[in-house]
Protein backbone atom coordinates (compact mmCIF):
# COMPACT_ATOMS: atom_id res chain seq x y z
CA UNK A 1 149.18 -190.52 -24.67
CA UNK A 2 149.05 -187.13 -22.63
CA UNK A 3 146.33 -185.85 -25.42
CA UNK A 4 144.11 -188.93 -25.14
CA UNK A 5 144.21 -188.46 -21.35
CA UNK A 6 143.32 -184.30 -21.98
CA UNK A 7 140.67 -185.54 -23.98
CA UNK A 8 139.42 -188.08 -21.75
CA UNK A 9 139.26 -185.29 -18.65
CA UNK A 10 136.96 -182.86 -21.47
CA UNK A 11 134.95 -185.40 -21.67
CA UNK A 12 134.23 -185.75 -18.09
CA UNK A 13 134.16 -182.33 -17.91
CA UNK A 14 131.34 -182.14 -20.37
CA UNK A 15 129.28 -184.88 -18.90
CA UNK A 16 129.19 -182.77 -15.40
CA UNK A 17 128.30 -179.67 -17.28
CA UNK A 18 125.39 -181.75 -18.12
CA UNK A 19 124.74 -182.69 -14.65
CA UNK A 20 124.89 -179.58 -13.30
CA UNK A 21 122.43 -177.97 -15.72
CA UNK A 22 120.30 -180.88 -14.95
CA UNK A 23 120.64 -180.30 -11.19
CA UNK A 24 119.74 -176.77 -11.70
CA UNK A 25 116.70 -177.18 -13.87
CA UNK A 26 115.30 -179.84 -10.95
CA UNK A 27 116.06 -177.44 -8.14
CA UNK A 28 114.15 -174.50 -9.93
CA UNK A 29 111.30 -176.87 -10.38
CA UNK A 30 111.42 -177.58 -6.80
CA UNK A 31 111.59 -173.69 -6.06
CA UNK A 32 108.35 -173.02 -8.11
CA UNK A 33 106.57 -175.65 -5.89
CA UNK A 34 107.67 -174.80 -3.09
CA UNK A 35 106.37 -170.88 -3.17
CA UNK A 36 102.99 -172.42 -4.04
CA UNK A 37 102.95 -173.79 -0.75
CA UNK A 38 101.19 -171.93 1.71
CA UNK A 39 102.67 -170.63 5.39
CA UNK A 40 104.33 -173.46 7.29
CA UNK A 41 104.06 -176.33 5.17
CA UNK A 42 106.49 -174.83 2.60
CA UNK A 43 108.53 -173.58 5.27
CA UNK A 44 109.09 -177.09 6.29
CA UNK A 45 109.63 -178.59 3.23
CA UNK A 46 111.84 -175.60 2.33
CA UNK A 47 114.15 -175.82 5.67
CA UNK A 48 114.16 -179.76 5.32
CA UNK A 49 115.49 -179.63 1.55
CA UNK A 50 118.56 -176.78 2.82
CA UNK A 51 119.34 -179.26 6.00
CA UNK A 52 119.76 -182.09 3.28
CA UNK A 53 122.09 -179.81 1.01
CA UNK A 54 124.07 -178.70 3.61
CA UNK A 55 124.74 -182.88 5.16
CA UNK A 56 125.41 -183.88 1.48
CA UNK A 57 127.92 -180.96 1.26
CA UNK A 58 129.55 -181.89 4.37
CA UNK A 59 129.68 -185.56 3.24
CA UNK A 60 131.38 -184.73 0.01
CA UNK A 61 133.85 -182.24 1.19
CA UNK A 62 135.47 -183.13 4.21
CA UNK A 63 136.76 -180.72 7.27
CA UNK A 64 139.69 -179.00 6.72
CA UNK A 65 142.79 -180.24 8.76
């Protein structure tokens, strides 16, 4: 039982591995774009995309007590 449940976590494991690269290849992509951009436009879109990491980050992980 205990090795079907150690198997079961690798698993998971592996599949957010996956994500992660995924997540990393999209937000490179969006990099590249966004140093095309010239002056203030991709400042914008560059501060707006750090304010959205930083609210999902503090909706995932809670305040410590």
């Amino acid at each position: 039982m205990l090795e079907h449940r150690v198997k079961h976590l690798e698993d998971e494991v592996k599949e957010m591995r996956g994500d992660v690269r995924a997540l990393r290849d999209d937000v490179a992509e969006m990099k590249g774009k966004i140093s095309m951009l010239p002056g203030y436009p991709g400042l914008a879109v560059l501060m707006t995309l750090i304010g959205g990491a930083l609210l999902t980050a503090a909706r995932l992980f809670p305040p410590l007590p």
